[in-house]
N, C-alpha and C. Protein backbone atom coordinates (compact mmCIF):
# COMPACT_ATOMS: atom_id res chain seq x y z
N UNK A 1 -27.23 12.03 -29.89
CA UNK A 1 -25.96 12.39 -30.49
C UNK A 1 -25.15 11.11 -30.70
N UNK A 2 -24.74 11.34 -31.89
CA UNK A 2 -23.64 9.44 -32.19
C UNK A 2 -22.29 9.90 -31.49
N UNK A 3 -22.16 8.41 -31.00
CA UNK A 3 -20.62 8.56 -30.29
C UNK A 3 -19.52 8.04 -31.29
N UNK A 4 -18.79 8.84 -31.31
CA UNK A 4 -17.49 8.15 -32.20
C UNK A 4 -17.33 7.02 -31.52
N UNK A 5 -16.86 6.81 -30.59
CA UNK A 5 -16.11 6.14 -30.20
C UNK A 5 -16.92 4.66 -28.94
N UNK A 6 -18.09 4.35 -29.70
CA UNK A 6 -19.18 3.91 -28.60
C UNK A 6 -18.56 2.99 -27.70
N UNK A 7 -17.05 2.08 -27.66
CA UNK A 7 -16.64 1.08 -26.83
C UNK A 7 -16.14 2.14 -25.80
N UNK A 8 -16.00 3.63 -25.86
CA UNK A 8 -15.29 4.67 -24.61
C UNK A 8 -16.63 4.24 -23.21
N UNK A 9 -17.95 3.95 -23.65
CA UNK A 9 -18.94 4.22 -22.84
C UNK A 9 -19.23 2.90 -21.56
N UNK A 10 -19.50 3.09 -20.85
CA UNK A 10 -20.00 2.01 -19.49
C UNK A 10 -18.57 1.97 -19.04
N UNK A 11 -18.56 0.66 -18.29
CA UNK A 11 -17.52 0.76 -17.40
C UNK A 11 -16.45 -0.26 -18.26
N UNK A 12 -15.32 0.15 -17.64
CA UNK A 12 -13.85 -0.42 -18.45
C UNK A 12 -14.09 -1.55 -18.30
N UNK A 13 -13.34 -2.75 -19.02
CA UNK A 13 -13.01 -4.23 -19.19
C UNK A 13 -11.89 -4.47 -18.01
N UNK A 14 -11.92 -5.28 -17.48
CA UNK A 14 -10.99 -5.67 -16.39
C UNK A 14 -10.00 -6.35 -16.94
N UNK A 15 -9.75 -6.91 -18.27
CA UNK A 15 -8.83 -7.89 -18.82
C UNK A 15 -7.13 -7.65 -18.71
N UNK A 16 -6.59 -8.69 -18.29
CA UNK A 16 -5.33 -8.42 -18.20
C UNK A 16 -4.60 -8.67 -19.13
N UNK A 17 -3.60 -7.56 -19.75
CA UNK A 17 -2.53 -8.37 -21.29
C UNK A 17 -1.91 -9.28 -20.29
N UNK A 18 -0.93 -10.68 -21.16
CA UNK A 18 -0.13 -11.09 -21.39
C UNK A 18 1.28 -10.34 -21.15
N UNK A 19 2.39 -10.54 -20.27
CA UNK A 19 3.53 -9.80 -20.13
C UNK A 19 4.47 -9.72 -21.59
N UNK A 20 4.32 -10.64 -22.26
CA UNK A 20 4.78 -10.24 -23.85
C UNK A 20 4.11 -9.52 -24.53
N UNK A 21 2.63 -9.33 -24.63
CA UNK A 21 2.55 -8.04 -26.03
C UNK A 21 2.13 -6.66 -24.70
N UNK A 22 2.22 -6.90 -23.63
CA UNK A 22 2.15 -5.36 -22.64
C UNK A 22 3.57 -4.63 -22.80
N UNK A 23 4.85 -5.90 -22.58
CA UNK A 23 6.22 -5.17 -23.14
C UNK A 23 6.47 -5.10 -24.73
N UNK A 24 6.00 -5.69 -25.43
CA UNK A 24 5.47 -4.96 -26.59
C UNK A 24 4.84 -4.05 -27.07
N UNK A 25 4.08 -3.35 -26.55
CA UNK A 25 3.44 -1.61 -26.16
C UNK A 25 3.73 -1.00 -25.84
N UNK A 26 4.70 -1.56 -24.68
CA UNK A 26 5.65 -0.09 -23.64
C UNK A 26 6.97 -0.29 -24.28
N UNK A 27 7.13 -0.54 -25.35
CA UNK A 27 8.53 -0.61 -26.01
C UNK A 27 8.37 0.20 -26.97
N UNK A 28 6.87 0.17 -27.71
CA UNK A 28 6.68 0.73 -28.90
C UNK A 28 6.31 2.21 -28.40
N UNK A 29 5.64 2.44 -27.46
CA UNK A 29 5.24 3.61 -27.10
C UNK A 29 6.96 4.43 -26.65
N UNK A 30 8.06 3.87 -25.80
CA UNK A 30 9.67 4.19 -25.61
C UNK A 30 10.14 4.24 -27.00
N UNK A 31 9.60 3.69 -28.41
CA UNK A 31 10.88 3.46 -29.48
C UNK A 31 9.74 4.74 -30.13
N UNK A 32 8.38 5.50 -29.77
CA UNK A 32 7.97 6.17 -30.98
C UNK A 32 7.85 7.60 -30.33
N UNK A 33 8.78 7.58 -29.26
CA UNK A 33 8.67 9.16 -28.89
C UNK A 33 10.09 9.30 -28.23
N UNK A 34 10.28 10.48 -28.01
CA UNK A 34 11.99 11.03 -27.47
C UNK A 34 11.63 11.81 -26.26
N UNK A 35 10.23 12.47 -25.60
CA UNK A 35 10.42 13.83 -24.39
C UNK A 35 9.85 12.34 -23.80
N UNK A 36 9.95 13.07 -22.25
CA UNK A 36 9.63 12.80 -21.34
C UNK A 36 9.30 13.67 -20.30
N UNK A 37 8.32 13.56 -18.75
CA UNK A 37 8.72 14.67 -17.73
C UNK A 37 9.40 13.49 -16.91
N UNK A 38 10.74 14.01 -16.37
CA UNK A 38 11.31 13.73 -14.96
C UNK A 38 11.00 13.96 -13.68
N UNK A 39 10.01 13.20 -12.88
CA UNK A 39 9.44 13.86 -11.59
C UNK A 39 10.74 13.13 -10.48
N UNK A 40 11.68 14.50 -9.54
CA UNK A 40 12.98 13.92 -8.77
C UNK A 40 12.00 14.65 -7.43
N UNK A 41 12.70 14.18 -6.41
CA UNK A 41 12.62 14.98 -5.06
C UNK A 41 13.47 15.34 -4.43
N UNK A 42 13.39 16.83 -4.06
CA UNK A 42 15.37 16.99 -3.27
C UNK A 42 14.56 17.93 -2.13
N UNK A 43 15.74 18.25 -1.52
CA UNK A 43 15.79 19.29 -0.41
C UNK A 43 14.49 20.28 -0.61
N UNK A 44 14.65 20.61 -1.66
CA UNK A 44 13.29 22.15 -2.08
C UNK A 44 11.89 21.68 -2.94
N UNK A 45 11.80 20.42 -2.81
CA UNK A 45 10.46 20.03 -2.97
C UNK A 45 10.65 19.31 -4.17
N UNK A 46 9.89 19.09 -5.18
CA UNK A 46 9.10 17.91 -6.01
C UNK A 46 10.18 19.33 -7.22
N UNK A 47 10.26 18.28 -8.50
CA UNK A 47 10.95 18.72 -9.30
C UNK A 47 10.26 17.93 -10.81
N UNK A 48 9.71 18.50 -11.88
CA UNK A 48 9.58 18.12 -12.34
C UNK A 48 10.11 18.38 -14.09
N UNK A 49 10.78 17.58 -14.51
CA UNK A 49 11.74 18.09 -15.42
C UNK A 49 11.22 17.63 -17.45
N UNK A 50 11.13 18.30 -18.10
CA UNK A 50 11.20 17.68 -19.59
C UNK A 50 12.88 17.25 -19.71
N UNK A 51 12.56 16.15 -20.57
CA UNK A 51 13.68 16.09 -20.86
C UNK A 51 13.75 14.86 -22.33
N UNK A 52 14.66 15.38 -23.18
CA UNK A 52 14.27 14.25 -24.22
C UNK A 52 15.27 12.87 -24.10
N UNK A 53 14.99 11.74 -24.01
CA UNK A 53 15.27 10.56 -23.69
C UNK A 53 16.11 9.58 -24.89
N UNK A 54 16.36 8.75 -24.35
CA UNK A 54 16.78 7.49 -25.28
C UNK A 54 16.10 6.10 -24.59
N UNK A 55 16.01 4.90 -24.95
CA UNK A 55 16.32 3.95 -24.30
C UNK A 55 16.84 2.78 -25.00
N UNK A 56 16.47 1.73 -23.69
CA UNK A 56 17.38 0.66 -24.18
C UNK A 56 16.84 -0.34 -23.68
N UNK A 57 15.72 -1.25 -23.98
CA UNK A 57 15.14 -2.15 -23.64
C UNK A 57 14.34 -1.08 -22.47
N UNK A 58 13.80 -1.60 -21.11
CA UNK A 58 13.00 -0.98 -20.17
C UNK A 58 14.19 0.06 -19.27
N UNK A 59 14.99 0.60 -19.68
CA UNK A 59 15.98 1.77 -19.23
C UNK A 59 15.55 2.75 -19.98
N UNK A 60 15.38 3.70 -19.30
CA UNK A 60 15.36 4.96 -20.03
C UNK A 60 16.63 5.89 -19.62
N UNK A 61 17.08 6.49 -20.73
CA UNK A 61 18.40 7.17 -20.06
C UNK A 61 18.51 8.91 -20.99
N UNK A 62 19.21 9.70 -20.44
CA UNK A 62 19.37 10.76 -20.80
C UNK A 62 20.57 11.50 -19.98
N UNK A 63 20.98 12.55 -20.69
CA UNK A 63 22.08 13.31 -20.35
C UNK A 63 22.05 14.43 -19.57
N UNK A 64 22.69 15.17 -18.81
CA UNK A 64 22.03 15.79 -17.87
C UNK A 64 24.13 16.67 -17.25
N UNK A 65 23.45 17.95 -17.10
CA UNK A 65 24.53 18.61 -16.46
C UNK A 65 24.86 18.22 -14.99
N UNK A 66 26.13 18.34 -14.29
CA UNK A 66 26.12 17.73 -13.17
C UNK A 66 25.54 18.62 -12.38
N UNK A 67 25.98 19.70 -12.30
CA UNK A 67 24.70 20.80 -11.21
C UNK A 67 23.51 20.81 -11.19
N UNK A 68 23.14 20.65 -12.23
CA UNK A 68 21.54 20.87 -12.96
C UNK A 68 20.38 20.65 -11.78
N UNK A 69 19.65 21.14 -11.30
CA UNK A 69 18.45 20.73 -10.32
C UNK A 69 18.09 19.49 -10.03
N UNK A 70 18.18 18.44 -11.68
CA UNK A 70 17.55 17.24 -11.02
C UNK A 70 18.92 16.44 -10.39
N UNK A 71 19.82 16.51 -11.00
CA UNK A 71 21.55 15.70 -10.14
C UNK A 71 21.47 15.88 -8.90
N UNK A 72 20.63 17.21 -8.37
CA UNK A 72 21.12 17.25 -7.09
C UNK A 72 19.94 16.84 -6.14
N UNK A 73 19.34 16.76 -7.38
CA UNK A 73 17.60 16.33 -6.64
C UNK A 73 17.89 14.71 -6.31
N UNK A 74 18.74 13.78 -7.50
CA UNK A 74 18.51 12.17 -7.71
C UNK A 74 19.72 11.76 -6.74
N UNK A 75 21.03 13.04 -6.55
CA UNK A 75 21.67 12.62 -5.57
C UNK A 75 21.20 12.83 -4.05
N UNK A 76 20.13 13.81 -3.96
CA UNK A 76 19.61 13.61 -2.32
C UNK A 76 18.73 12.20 -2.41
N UNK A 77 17.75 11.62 -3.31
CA UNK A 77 17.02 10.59 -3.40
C UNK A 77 17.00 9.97 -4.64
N UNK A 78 17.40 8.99 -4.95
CA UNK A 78 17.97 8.47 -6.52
C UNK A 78 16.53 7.97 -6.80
N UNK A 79 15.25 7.66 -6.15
CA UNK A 79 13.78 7.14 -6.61
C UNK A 79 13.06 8.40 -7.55
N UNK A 80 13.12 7.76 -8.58
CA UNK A 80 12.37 9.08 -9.46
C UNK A 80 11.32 8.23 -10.51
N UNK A 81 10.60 8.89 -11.10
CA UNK A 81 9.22 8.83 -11.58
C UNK A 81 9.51 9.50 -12.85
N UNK A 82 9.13 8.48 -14.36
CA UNK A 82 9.17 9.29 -15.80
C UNK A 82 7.47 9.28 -16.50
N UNK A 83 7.15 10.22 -16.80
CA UNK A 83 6.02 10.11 -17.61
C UNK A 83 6.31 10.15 -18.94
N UNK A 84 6.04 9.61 -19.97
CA UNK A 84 5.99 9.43 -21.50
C UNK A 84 4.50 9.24 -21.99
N UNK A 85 4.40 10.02 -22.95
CA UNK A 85 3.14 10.19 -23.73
C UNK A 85 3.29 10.47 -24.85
N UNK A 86 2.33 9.79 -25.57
CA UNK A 86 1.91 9.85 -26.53
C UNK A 86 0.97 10.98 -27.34
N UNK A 87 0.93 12.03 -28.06
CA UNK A 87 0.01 13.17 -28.53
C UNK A 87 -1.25 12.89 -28.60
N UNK A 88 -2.03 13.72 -27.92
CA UNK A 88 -3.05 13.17 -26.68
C UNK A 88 -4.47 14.07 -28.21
N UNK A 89 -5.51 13.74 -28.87
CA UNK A 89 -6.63 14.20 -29.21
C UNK A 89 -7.87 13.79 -29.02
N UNK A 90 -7.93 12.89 -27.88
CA UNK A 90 -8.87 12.41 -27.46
C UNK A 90 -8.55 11.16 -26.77
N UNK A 91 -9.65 11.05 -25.73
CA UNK A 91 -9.42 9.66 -24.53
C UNK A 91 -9.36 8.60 -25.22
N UNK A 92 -9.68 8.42 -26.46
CA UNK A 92 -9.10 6.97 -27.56
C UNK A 92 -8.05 7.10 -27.90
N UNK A 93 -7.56 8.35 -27.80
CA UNK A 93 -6.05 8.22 -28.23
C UNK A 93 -5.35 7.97 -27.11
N UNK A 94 -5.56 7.63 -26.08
CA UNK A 94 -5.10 8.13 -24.70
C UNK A 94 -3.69 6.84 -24.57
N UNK A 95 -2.39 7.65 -24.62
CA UNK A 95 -1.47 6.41 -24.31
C UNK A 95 -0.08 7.12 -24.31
N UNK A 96 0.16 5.88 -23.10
CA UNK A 96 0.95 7.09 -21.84
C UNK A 96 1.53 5.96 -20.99
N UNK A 97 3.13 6.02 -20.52
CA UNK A 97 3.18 5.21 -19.32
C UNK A 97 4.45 6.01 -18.17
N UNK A 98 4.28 5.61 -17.36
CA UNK A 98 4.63 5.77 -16.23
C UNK A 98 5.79 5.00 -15.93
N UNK A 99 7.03 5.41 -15.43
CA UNK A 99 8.30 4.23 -15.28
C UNK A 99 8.49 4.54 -13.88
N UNK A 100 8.46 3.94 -13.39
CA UNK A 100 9.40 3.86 -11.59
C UNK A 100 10.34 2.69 -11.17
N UNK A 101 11.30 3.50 -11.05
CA UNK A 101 13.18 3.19 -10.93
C UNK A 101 13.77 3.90 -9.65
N UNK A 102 14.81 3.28 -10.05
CA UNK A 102 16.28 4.31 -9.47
C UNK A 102 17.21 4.74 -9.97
N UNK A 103 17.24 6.06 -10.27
CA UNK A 103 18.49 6.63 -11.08
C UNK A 103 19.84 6.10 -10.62
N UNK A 104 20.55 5.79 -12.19
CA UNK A 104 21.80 5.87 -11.71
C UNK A 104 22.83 6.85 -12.66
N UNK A 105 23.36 7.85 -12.08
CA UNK A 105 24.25 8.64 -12.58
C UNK A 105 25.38 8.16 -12.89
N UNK A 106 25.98 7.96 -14.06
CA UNK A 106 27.16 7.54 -15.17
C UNK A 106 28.34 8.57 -15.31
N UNK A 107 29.05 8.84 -14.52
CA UNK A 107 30.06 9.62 -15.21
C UNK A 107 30.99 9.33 -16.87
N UNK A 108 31.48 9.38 -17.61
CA UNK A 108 32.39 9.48 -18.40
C UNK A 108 33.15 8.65 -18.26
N UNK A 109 33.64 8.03 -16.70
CA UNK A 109 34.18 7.06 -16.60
C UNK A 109 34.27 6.01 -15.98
N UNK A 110 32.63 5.88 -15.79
CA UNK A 110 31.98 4.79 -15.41
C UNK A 110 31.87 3.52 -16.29
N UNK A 111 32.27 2.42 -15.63
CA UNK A 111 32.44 1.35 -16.49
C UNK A 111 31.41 0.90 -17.34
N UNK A 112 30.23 1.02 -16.64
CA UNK A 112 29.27 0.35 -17.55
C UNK A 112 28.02 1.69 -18.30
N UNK A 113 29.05 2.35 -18.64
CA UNK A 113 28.57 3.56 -19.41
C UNK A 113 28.55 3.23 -20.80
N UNK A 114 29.23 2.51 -21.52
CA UNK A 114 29.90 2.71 -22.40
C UNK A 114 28.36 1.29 -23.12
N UNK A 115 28.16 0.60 -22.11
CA UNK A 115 26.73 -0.51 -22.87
C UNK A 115 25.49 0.09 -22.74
N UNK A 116 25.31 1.46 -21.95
CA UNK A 116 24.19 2.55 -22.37
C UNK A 116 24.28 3.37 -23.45
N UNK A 117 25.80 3.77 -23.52
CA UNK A 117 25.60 5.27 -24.14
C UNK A 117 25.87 4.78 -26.14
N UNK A 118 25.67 3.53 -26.09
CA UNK A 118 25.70 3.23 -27.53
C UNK A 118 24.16 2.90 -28.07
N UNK A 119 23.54 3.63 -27.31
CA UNK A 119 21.67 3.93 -27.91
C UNK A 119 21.33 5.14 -27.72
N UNK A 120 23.15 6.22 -27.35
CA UNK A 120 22.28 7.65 -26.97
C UNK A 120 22.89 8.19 -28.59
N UNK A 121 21.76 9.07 -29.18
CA UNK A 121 21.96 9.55 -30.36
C UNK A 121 22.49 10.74 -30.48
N UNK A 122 23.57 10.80 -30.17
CA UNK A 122 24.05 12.55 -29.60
C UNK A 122 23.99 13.04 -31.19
N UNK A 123 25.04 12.82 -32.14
CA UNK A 123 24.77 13.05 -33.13
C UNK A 123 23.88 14.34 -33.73
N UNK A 124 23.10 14.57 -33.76
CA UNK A 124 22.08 15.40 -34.05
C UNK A 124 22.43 16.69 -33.18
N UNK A 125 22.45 16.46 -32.21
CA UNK A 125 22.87 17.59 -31.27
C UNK A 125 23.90 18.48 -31.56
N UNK A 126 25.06 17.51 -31.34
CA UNK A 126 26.39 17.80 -31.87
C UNK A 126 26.78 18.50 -33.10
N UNK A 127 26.12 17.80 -34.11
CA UNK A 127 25.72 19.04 -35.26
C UNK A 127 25.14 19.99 -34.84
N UNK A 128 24.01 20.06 -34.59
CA UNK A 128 23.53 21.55 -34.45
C UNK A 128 24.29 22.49 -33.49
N UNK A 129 24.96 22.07 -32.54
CA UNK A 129 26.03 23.14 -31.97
C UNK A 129 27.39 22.92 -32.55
N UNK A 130 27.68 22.80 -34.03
CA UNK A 130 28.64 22.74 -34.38
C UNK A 130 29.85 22.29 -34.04
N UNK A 131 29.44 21.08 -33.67
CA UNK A 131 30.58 20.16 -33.15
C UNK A 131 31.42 19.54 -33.66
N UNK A 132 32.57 18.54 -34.06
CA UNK A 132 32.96 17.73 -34.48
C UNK A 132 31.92 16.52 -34.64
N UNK A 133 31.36 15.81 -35.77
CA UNK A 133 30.85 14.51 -35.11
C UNK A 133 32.22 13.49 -34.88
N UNK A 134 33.59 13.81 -35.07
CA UNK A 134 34.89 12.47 -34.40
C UNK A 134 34.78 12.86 -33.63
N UNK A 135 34.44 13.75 -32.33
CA UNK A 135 34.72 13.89 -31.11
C UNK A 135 33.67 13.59 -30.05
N UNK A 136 33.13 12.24 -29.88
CA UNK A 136 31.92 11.98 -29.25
C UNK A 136 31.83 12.75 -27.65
N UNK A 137 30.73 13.59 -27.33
CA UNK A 137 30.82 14.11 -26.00
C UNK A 137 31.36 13.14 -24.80
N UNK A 138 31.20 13.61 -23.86
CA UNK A 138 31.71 13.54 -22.50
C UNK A 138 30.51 13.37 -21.51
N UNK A 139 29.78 13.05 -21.72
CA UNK A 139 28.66 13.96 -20.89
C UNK A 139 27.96 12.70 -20.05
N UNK A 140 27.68 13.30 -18.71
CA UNK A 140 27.15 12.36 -17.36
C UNK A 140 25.76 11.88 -18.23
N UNK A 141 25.76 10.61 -17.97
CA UNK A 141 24.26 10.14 -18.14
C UNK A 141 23.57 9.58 -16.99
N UNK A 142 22.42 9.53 -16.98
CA UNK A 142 21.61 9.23 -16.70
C UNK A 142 20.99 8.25 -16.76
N UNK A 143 20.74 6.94 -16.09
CA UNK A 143 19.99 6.04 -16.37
C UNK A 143 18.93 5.44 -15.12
N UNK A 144 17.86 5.12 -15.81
CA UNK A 144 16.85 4.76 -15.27
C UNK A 144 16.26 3.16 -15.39
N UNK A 145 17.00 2.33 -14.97
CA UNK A 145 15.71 0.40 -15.10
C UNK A 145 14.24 0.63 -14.40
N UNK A 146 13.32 0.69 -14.81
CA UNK A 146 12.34 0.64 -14.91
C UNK A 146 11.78 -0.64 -13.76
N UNK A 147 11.64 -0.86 -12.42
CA UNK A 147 11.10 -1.92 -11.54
C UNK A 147 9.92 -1.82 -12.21
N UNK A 148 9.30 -0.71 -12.55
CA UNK A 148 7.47 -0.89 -12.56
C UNK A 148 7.23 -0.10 -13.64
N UNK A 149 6.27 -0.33 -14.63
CA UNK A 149 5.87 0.68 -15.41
C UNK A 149 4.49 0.71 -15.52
N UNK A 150 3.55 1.55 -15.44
CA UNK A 150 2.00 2.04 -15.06
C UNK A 150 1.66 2.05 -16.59
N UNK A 151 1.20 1.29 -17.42
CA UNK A 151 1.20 1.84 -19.02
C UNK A 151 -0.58 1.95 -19.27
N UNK A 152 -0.85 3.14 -20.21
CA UNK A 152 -2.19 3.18 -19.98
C UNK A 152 -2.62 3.51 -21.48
N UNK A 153 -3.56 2.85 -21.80
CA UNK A 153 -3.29 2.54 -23.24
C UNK A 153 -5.38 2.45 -23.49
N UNK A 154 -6.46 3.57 -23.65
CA UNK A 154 -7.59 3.31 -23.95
C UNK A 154 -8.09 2.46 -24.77
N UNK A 155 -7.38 2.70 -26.07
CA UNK A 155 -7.63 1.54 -27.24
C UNK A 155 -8.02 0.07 -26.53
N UNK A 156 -6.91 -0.33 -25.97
CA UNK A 156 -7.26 -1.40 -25.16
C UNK A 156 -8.70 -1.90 -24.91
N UNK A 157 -9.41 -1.52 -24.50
CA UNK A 157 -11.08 -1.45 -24.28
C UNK A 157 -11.33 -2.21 -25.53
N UNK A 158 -11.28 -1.49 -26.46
CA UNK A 158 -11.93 -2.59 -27.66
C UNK A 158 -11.69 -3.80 -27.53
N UNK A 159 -10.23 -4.58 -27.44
CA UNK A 159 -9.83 -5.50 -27.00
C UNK A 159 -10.17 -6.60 -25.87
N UNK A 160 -11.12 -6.05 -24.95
CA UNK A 160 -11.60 -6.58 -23.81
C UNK A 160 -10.71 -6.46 -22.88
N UNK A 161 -9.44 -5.47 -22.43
CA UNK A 161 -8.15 -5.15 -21.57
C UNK A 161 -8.60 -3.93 -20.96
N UNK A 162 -8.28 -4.42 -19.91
CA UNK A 162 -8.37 -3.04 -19.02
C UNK A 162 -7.40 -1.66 -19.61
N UNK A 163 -8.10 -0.47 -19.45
CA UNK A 163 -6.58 0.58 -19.95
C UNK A 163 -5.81 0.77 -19.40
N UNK A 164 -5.73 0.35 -18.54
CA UNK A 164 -4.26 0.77 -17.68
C UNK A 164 -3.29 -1.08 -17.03
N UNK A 165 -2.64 -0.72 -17.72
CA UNK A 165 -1.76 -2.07 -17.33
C UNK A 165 -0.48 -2.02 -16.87
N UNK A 166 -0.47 -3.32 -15.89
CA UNK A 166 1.16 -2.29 -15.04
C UNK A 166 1.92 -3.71 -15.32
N UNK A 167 3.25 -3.68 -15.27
CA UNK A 167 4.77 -4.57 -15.49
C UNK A 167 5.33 -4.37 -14.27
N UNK A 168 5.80 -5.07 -13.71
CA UNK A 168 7.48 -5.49 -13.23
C UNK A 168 7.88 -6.48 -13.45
N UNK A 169 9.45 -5.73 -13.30
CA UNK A 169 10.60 -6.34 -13.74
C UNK A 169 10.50 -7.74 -13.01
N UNK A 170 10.79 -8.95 -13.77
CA UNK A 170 10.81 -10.35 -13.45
C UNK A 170 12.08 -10.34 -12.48
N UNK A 171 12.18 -10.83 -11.93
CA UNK A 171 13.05 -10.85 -10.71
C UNK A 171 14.45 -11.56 -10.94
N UNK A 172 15.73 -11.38 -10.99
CA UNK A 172 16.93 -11.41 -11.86
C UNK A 172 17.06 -13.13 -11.88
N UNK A 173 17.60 -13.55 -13.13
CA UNK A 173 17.88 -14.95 -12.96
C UNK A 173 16.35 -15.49 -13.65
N UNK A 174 15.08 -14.75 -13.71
CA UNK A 174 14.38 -15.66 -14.55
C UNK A 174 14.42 -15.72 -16.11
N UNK A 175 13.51 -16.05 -16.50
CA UNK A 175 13.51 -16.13 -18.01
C UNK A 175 12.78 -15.00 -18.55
N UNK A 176 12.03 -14.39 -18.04
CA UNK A 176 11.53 -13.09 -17.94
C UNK A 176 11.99 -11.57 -17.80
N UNK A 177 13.34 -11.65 -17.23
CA UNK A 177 14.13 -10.28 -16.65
C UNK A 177 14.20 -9.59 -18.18
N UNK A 178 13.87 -8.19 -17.55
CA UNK A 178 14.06 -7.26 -18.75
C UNK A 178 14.96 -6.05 -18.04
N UNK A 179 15.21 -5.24 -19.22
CA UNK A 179 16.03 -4.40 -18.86
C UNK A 179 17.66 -4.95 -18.42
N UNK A 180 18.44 -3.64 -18.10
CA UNK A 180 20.03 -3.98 -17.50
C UNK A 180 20.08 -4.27 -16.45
């Protein structure tokens, strides 16, 4: 039987990207999709949430009611876990990454709300519940800096790169630091 895909077969390439075109992948894979799942942990166990996103360099951020399950999940433990994927039709298509952070919840009148929430696209929303678009919402955000991101990318293989490639954040003050 012919394999589509004959570089899927034997064992993976060990090759490591370069930290410039790996955050060049996990930027493009954050700038070409909007859901996400939110995995929080609170009092009543593991929580795992859809939710559609924005970001902003390696932050991912989103809006969120203050009661809502995961607020009360990120205020018992602010360490939470995002999955993002890519529309999955086969293990060549396979590409997907993983963010691990610490939430930080933004009120309305949080100072440094205002240099996130100018990449959140409310807009669209706001129309569709018949809103004013002069009256920009109010609404708690959500933000996530990214320490680590798990990015897993099959294509890669052709390339001689392992599929799964992981980032952290360069440590503040280098020439490297990403994200807020």
């Amino acid at each position: 039987m012919p394999l589509t895909n004959p570089w899927l077969a034997g064992p993976a390439p060990a090759g490591r990207l370069g930290r410039e075109p790996l955050e060049e992948r996990i930027l493009n894979l954050l700038s070409s999709q909007n859901m996400c799942v939110l995995a929080t942990a609170g009092p009543d166990g593991p929580l795992a949430t859809p939710v559609r996103y924005f970001h902003l360099d390696f932050a991912v951020m989103f809006t969120a009611a203050p009661r809502s399950p995961k607020l009360r999940n990120i205020a018992a433990d602010p360490r939470v876990s995002i999955g993002v994927f890519a529309p999955l039709v086969g293990l060549a298509s396979s590409r997907g990454a993983q963010l691990f952070g610490t939430a930080r919840v933004l009120d309305p009148d949080h100072p440094d709300r205002a240099g996130y929430w100018a990449a959140v696209r409310w807009e669209n929303e706001h129309a569709e519940r018949g809103r004013p678009l002069s009256e920009p919402p109010r609404d708690t955000l959500v933000v996530i800096s990214a320490d680590r991101i798990v990015y897993t990318e099959h294509w890669l293989r052709r390339e001689g790169f392992a599929p799964r490639q992981t980032w952290r954040r360069a440590p503040e003050g280098s020439k490297n630091h990403a994200g807020r």
